[in-house]
C-alpha atoms as a PDB file:
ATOM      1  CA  UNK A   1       0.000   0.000   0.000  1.00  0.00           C
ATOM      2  CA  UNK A   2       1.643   3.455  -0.648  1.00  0.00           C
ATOM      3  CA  UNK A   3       2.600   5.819   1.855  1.00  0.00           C
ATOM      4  CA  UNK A   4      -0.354   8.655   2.345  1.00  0.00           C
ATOM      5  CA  UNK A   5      -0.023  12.036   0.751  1.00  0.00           C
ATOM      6  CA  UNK A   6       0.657  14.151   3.865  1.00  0.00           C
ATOM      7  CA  UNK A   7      -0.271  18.061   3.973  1.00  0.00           C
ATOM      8  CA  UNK A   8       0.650  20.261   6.670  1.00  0.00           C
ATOM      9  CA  UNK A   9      -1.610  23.481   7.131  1.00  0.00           C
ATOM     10  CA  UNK A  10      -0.144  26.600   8.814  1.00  0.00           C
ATOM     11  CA  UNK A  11      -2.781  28.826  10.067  1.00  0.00           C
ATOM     12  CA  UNK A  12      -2.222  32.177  10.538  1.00  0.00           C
ATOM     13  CA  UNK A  13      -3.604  34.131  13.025  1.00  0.00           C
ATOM     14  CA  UNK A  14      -7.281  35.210  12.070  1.00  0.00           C
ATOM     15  CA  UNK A  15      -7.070  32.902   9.169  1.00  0.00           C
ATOM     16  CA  UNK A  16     -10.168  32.033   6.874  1.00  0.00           C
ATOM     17  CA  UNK A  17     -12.242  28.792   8.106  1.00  0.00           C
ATOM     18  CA  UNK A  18     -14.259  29.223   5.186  1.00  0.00           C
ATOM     19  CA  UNK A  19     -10.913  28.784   3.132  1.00  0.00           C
ATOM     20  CA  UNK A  20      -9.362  25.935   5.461  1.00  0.00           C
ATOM     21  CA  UNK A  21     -12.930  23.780   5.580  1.00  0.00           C
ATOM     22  CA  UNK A  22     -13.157  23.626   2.027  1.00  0.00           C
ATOM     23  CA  UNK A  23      -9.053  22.831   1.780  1.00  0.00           C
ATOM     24  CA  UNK A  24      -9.619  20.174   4.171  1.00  0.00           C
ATOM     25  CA  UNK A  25     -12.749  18.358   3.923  1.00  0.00           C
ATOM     26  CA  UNK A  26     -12.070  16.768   0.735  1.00  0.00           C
ATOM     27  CA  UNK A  27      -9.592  14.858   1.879  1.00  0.00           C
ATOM     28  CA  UNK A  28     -11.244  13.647   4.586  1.00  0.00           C
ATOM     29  CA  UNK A  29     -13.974  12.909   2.038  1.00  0.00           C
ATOM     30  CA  UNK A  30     -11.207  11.282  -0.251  1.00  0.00           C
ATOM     31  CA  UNK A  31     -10.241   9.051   2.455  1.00  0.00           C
ATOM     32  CA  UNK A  32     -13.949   8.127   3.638  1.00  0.00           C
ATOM     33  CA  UNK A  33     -15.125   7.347  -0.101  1.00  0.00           C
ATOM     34  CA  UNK A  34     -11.942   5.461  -1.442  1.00  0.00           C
ATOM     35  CA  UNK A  35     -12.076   3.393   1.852  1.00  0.00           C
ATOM     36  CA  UNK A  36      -8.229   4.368   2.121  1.00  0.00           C
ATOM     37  CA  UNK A  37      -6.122   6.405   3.796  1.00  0.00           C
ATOM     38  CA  UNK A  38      -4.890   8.501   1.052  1.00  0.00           C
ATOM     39  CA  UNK A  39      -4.460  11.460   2.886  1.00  0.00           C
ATOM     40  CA  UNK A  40      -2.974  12.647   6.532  1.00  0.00           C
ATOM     41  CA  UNK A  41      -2.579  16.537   7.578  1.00  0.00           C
ATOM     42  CA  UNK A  42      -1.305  18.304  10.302  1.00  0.00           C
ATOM     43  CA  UNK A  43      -1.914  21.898  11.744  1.00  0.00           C
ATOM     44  CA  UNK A  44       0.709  24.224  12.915  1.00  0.00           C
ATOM     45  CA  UNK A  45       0.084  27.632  14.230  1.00  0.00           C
ATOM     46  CA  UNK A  46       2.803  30.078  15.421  1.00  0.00           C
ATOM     47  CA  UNK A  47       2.188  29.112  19.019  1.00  0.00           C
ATOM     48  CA  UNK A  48       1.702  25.555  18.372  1.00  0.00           C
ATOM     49  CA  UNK A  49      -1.557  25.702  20.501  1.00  0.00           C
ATOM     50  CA  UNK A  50      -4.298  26.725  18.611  1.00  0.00           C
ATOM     51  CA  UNK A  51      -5.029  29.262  16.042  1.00  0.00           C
ATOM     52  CA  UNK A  52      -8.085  31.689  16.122  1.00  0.00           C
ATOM     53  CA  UNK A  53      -9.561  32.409  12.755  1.00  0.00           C
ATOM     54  CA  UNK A  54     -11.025  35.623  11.658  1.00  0.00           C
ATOM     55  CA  UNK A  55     -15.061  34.166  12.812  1.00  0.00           C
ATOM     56  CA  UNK A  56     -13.608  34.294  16.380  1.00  0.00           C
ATOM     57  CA  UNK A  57     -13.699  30.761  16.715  1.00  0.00           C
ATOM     58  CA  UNK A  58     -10.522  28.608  17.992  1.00  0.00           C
ATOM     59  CA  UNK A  59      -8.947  25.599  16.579  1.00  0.00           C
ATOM     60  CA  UNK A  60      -6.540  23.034  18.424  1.00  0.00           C
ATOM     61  CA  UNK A  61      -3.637  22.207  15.986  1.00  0.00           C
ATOM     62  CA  UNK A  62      -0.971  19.577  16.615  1.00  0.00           C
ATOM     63  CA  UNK A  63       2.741  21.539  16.521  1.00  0.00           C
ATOM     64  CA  UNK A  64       4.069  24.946  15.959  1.00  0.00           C
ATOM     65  CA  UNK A  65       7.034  26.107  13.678  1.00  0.00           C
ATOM     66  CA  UNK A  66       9.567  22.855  14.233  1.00  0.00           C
ATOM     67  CA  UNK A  67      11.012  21.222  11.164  1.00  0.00           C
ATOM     68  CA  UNK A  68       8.862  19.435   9.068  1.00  0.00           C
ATOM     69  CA  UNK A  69       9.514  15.730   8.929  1.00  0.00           C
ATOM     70  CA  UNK A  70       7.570  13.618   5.913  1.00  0.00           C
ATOM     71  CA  UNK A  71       5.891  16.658   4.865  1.00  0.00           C
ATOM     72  CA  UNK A  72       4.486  16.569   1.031  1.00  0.00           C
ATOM     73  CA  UNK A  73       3.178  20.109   0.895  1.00  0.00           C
ATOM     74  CA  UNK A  74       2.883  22.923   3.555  1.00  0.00           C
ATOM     75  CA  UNK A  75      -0.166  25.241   3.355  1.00  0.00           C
ATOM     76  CA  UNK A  76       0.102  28.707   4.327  1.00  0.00           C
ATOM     77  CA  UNK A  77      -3.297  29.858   5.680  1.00  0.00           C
ATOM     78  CA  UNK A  78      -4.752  33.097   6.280  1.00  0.00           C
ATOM     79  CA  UNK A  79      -7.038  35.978   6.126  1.00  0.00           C
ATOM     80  CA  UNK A  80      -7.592  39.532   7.140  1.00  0.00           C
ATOM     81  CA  UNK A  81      -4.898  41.288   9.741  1.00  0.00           C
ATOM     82  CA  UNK A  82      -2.502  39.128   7.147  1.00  0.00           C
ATOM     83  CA  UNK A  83       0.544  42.338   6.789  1.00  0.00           C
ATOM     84  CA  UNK A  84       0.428  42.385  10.602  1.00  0.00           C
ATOM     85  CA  UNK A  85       0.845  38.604  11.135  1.00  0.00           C
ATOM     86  CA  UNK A  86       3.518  38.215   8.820  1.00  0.00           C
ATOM     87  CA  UNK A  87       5.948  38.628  11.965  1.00  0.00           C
ATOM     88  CA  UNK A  88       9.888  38.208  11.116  1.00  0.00           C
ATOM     89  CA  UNK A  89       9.792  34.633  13.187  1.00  0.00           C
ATOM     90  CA  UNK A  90       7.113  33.568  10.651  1.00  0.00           C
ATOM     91  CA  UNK A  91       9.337  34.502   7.518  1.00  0.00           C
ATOM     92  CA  UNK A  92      12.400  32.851   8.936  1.00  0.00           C
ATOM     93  CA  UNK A  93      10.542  29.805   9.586  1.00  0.00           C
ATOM     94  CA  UNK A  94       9.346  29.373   6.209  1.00  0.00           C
ATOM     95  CA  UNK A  95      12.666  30.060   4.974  1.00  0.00           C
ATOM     96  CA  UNK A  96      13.936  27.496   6.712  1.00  0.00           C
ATOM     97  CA  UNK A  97      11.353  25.196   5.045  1.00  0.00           C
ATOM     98  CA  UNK A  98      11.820  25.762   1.800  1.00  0.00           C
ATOM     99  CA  UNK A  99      16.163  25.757   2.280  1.00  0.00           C
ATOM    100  CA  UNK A 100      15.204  22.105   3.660  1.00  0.00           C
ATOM    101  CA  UNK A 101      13.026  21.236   0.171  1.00  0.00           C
ATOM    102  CA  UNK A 102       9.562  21.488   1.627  1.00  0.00           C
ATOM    103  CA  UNK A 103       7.156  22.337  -0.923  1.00  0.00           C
ATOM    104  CA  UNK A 104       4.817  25.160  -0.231  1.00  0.00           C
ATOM    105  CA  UNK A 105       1.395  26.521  -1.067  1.00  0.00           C
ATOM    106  CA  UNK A 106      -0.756  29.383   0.245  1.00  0.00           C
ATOM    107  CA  UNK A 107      -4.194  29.364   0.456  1.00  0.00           C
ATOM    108  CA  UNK A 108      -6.560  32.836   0.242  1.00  0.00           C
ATOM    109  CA  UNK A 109      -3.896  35.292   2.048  1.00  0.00           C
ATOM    110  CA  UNK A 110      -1.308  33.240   1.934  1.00  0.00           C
ATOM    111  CA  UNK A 111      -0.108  33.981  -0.663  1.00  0.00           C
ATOM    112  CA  UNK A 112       0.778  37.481   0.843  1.00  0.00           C
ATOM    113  CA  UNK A 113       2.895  35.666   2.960  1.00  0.00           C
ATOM    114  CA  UNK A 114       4.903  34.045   0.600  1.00  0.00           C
ATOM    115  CA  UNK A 115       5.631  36.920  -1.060  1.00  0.00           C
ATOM    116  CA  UNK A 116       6.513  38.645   1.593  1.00  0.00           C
ATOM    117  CA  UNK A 117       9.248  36.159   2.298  1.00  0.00           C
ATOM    118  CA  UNK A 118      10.502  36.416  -1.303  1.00  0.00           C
ATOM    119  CA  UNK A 119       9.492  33.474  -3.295  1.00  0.00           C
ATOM    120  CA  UNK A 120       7.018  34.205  -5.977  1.00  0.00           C
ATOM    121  CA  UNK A 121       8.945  36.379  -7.907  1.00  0.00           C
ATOM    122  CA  UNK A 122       8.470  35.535 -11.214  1.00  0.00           C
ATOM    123  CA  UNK A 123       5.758  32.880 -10.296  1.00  0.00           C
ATOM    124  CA  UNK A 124       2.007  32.965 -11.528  1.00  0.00           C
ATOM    125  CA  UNK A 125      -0.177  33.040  -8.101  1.00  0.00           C
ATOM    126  CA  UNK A 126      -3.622  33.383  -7.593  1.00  0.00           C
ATOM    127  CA  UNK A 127      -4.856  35.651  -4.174  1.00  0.00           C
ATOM    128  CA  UNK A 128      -8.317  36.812  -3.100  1.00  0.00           C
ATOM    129  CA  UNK A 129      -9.104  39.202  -5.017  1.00  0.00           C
ATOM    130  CA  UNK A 130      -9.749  41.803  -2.321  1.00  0.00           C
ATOM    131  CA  UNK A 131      -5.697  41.612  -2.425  1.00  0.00           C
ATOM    132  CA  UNK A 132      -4.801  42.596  -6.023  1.00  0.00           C
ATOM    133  CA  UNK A 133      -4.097  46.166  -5.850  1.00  0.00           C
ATOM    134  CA  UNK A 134      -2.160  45.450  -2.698  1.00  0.00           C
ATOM    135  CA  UNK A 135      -0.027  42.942  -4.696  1.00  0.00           C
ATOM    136  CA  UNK A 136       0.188  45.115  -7.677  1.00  0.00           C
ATOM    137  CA  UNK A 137       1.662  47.978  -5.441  1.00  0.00           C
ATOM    138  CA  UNK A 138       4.024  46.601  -3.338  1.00  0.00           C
ATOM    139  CA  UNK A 139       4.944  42.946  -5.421  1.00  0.00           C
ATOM    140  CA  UNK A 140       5.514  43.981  -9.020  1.00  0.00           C
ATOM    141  CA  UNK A 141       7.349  40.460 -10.045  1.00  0.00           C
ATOM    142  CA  UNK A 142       4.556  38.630  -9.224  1.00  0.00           C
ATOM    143  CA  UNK A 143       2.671  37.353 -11.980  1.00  0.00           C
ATOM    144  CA  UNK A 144      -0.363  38.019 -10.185  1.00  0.00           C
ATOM    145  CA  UNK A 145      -3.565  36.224 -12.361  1.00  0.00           C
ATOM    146  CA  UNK A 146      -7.440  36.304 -11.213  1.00  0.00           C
ATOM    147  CA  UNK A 147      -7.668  32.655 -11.515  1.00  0.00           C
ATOM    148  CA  UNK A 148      -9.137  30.743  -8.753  1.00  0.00           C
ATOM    149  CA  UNK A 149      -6.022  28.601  -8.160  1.00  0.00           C
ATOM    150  CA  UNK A 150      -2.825  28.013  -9.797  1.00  0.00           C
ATOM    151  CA  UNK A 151      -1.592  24.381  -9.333  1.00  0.00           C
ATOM    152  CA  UNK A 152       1.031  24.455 -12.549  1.00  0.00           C
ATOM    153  CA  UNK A 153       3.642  26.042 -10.470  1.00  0.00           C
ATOM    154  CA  UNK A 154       6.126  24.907  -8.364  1.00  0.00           C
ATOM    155  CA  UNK A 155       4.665  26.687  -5.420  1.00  0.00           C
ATOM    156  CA  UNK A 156       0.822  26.494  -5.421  1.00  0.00           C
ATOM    157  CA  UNK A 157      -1.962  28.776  -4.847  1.00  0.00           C
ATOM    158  CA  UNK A 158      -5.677  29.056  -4.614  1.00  0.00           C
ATOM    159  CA  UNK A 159      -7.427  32.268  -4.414  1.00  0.00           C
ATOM    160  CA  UNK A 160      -9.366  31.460  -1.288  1.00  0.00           C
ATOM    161  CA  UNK A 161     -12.973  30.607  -0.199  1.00  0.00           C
ATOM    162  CA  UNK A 162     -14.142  27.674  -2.382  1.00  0.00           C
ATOM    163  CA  UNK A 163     -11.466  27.966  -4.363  1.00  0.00           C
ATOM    164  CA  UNK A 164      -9.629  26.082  -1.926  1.00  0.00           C
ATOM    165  CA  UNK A 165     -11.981  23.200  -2.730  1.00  0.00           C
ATOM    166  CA  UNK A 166     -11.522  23.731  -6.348  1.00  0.00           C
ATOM    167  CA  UNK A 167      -7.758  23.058  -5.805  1.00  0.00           C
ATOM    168  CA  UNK A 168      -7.681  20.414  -3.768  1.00  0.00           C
ATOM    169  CA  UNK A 169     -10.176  18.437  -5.726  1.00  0.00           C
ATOM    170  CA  UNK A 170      -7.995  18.813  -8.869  1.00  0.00           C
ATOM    171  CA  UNK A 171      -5.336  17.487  -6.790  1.00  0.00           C
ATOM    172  CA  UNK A 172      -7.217  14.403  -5.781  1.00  0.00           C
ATOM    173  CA  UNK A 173      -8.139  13.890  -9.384  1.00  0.00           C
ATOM    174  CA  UNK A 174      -4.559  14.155 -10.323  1.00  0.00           C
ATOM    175  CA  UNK A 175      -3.639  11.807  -7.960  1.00  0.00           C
ATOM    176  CA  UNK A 176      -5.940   9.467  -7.919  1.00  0.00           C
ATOM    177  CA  UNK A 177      -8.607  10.080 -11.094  1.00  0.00           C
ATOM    178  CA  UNK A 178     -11.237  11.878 -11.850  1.00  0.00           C
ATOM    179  CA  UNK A 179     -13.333   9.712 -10.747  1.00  0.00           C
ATOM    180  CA  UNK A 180     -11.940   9.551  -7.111  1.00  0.00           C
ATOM    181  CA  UNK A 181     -12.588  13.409  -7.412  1.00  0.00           C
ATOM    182  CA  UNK A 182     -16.262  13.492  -8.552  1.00  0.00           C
ATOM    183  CA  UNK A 183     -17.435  11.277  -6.408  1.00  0.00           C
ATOM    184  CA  UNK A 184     -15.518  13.841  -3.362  1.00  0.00           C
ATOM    185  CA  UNK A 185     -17.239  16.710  -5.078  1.00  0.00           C
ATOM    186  CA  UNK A 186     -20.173  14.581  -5.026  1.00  0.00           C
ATOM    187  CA  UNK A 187     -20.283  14.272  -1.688  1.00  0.00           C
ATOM    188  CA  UNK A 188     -19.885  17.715  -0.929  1.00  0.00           C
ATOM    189  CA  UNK A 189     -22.684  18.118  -2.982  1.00  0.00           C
ATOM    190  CA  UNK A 190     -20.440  20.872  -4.859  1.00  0.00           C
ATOM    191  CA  UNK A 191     -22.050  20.825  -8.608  1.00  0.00           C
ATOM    192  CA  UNK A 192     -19.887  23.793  -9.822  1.00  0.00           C
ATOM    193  CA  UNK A 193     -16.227  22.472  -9.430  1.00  0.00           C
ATOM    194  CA  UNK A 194     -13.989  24.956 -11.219  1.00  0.00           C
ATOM    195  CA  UNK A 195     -10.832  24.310 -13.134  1.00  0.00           C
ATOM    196  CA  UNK A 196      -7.393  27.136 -12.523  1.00  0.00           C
ATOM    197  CA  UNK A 197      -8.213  28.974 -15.109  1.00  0.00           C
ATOM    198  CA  UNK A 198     -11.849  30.015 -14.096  1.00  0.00           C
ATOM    199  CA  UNK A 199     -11.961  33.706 -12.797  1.00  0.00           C
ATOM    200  CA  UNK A 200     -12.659  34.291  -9.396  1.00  0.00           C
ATOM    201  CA  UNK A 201     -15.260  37.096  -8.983  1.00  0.00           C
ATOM    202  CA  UNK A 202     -18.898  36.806 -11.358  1.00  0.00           C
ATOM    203  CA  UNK A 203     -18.702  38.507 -14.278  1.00  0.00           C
ATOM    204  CA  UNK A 204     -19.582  41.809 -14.454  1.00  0.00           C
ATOM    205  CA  UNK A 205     -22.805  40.542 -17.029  1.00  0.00           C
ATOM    206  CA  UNK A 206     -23.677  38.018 -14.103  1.00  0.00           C
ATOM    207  CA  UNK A 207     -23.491  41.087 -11.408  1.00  0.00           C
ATOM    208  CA  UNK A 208     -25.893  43.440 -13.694  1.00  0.00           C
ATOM    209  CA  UNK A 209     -27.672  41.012 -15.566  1.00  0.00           C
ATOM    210  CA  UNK A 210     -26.497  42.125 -18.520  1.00  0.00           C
ATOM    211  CA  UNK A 211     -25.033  41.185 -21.812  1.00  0.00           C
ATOM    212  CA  UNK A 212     -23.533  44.567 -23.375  1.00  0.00           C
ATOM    213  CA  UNK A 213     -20.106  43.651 -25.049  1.00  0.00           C
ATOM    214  CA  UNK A 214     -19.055  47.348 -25.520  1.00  0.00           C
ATOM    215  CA  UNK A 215     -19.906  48.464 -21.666  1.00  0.00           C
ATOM    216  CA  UNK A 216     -18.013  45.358 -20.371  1.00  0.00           C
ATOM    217  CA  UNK A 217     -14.856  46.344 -22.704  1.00  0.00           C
ATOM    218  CA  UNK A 218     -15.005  49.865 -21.464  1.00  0.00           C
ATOM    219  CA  UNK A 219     -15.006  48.824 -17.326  1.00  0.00           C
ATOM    220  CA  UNK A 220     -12.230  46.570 -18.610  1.00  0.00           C
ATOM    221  CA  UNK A 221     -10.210  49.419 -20.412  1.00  0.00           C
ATOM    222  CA  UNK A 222     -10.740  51.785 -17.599  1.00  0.00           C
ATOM    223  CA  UNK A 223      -9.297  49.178 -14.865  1.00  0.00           C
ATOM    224  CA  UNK A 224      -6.622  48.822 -17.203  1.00  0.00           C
ATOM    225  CA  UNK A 225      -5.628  52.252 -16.641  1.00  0.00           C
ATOM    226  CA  UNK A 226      -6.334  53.636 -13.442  1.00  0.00           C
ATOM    227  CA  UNK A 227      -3.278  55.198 -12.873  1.00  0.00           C
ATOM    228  CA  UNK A 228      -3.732  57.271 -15.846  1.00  0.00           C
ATOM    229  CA  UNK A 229      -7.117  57.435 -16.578  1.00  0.00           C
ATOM    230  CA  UNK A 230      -8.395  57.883 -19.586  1.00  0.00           C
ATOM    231  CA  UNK A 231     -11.210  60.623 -20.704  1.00  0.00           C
ATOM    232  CA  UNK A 232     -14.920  58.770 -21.917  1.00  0.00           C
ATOM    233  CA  UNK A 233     -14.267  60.010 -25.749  1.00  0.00           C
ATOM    234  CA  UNK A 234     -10.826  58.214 -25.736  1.00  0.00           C
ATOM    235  CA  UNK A 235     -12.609  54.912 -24.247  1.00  0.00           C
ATOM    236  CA  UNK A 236     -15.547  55.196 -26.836  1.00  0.00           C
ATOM    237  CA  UNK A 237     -13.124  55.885 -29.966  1.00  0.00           C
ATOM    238  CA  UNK A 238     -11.384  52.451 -28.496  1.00  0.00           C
ATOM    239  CA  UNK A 239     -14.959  50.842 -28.414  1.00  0.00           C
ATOM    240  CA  UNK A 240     -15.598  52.322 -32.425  1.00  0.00           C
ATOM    241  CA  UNK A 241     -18.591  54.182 -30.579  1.00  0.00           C
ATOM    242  CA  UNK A 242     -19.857  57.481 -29.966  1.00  0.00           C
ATOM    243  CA  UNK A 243     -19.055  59.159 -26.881  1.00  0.00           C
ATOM    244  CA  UNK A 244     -23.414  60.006 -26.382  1.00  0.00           C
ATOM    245  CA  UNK A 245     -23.567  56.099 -26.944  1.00  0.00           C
ATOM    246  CA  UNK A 246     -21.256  55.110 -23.913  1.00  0.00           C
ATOM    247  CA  UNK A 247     -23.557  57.850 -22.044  1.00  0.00           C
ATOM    248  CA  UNK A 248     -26.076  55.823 -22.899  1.00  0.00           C
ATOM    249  CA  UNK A 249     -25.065  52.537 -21.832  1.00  0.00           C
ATOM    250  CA  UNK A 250     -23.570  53.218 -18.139  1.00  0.00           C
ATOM    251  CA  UNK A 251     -27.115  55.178 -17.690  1.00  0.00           C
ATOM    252  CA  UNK A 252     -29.265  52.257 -18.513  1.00  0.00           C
ATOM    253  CA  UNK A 253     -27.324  49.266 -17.075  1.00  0.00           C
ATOM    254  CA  UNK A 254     -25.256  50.813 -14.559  1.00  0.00           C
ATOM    255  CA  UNK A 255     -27.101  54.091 -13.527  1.00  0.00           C
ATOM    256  CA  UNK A 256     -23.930  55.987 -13.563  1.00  0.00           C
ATOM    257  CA  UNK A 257     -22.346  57.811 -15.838  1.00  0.00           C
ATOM    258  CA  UNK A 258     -18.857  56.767 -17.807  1.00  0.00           C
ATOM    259  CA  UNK A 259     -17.031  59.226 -15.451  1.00  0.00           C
ATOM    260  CA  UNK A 260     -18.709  58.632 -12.249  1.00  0.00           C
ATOM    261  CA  UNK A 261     -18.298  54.917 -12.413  1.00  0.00           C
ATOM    262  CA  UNK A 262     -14.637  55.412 -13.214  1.00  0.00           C
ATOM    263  CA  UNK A 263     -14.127  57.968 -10.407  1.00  0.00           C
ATOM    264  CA  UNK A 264     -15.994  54.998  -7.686  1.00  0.00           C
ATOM    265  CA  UNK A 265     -13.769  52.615  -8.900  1.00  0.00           C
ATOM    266  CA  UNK A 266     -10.474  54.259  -8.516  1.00  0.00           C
ATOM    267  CA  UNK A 267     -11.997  55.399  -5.369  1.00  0.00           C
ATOM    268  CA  UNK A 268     -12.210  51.657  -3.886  1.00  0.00           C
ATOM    269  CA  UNK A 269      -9.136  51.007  -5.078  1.00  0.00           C
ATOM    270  CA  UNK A 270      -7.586  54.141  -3.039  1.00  0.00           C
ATOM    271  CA  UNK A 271      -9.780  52.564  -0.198  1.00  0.00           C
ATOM    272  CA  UNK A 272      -8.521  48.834  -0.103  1.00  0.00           C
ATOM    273  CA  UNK A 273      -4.693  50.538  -0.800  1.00  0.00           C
ATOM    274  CA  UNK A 274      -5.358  52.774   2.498  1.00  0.00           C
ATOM    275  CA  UNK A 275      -5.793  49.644   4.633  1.00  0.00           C
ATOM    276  CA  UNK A 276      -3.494  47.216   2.872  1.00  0.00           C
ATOM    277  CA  UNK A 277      -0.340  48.807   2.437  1.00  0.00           C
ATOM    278  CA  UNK A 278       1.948  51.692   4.054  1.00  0.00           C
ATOM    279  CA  UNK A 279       1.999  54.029   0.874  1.00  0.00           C
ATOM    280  CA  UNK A 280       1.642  57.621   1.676  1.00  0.00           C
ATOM    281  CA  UNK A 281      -1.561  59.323   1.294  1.00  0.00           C
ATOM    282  CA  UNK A 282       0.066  60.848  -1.965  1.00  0.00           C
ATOM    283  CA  UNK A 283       1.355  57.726  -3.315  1.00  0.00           C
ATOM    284  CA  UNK A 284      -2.027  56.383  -3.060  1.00  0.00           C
ATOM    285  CA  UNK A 285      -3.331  59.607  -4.776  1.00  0.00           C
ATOM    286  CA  UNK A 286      -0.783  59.169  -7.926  1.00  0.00           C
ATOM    287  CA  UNK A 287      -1.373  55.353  -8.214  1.00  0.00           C
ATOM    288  CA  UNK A 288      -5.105  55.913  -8.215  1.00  0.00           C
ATOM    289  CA  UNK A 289      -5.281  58.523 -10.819  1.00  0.00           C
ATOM    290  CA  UNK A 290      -5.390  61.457  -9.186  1.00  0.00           C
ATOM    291  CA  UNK A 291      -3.464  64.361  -9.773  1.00  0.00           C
ATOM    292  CA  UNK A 292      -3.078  65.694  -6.331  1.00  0.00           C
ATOM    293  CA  UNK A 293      -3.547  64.429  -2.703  1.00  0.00           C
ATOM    294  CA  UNK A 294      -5.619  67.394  -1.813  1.00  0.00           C
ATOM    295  CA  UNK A 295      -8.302  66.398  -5.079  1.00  0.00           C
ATOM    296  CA  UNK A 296      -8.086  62.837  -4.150  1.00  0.00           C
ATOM    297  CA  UNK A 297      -8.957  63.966  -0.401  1.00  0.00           C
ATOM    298  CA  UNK A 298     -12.031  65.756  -1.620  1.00  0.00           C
ATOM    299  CA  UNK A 299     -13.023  62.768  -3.433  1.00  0.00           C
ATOM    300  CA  UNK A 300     -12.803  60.273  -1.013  1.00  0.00           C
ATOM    301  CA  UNK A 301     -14.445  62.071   1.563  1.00  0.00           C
ATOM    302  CA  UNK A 302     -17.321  63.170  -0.615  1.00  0.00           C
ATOM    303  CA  UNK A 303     -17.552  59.342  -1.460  1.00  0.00           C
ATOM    304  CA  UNK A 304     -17.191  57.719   1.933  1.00  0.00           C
ATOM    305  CA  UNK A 305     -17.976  60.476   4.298  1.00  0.00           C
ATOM    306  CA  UNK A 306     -13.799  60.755   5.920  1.00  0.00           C
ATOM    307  CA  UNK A 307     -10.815  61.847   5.017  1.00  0.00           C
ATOM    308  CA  UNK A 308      -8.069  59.136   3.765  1.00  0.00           C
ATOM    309  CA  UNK A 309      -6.395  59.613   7.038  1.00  0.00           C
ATOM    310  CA  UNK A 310      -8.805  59.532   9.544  1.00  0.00           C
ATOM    311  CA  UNK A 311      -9.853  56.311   7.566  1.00  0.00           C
ATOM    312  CA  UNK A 312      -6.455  54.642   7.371  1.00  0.00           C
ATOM    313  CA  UNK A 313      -6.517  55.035  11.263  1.00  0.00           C
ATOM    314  CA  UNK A 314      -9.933  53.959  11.983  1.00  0.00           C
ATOM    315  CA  UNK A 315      -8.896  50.406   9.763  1.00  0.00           C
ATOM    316  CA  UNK A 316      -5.823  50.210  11.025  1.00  0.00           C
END
């Protein structure tokens, strides 16, 4: 009989159980189906105690940050609070890990994690999405994608939620066939399995209910270019329409106009950049497309009702 696949799960302090259930439970389902014991895990947490995830709720885990022994994969875990639990013990540790051959993955957060300690440089990685303009800021080599995992890399990593599921199903089928796997995601009674490549948020015509090719190209060219955006007759001579037409279509499907939906989304941009990273209040203005702090102040609190500081501090 061959040895079980063993996966060791480092959660992070306020980690995601949504993300750690569904990275979990199908191997436990695996095992339970197959009649085998294909899989074994362990849990680590930086105390080697327990871990409290971001619900409030407590788990026991069996060991801290020791060396791994007869460890396939290590997980990294986590979820909000991630920059201030990414503590300079943490990074070391993981270090240590992968200078002893351990293979690594990150799961939702994670992935943060991993790049904080240097290794996905150069390396497609999937993240939540509520983490890509923190990436994009402050971890320009990585080849950030919005897929809902990445398992084609040497270091793998799902996006988070049920895309933890998603992954670790694929990894079972892999493994063990598709079969083994649909008969997991059976069991789970998870209909909608996604492959890597499938995007992680619903599409902007499944959010509005609508099926406009030109208005979904223009919300695509303008997050292209929030840094420099670009004026609504340059976005409708891209489109090959008139500038009245684009009018036209962000009145009737979005209720907005061109330049009001552009200004809310480099607005929550600005917002998520406040909390996630360190950048000055200016920095944030420039990589959000405005031309000066003092505008982008105005904005923001006209938008969300406080300044960009007083925010920042409130979040933080």
């Amino acid at each position: 009989m061959s040895t079980p696949t063993h996966f060791a799960f480092f959660l992070l302090r306020d980690f995601s159980h949504l993300a750690f259930s569904c990275a979990l439970e199908p191997l436990r389902i695996a095992n339970l189906v197959s009649g085998r014991d294909l899989y074994r895990w362990s849990l680590l947490s930086e105390d080697g105690r327990s871990a409290t995830c971001s619900n409030g709720s407590v788990t026991l885990v069996d060991a801290g940050m020791e060396p791994l022994r007869h460890t396939d994969r290590l997980f990294v875990i986590s979820g909000t609070e991630v920059q201030a639990h990414t503590t300079p013990r943490v990074l070391a540790w993981l270090r240590r890990e992968r200078a002893a051959g351990t293979p690594l993955g990150a799961i939702c957060s994670g992935a943060y994690v991993l790049a904080r300690a240097g290794f996905l440089d150069g390396i497609e990685t999937a993240v939540h999405w509520a983490f890509h303009d923190l990436f994009a800021e402050e971890f320009r080599r990585v080849r950030l994608v919005r897929n809902v995992f990445v398992a084609h890399e040497k270091i793998i990593t799902a996006s988070g939620g049920t895309a933890a599921a998603d992954l670790m199903l694929h990894l079972i089928g892999a493994q063990h066939g598709a079969d083994l796997a649909t008969e997991v995601a059976d069991q789970m009674v998870y209909n909608a399995v996604r492959d890597g490549t499938a995007a992680q948020r619903v599409s902007l015509q499944s959010r509005h209910g609508m099926r406009n090719a030109h208005l979904v190209r223009a919300i695509a060219i303008m997050e292209a270019s929030i840094e420099d955006p670009l004026p609504p007759p340059r976005i409708a001579e891209a489109l090959g329409i008139s500038t009245r037409q684009l009018e036209r279509l962000f009145g009737r499907y979005l209720n907005s106009s061109p330049k009001q939906y552009y200004t809310e989304m480099r607005l929550n941009r600005a917002r998520n950049m406040l909390v996630q990273t360190e950048q000055s209040i200016t920095e944030i203005a420039m990589a959000c497309g405005f031309r000066t702090a003092s505008h982008f102040s105005r904005a923001f609190r006209g938008k969300f009702g406080t300044s960009p500081f007083s925010h920042r501090a409130i979040q933080g």
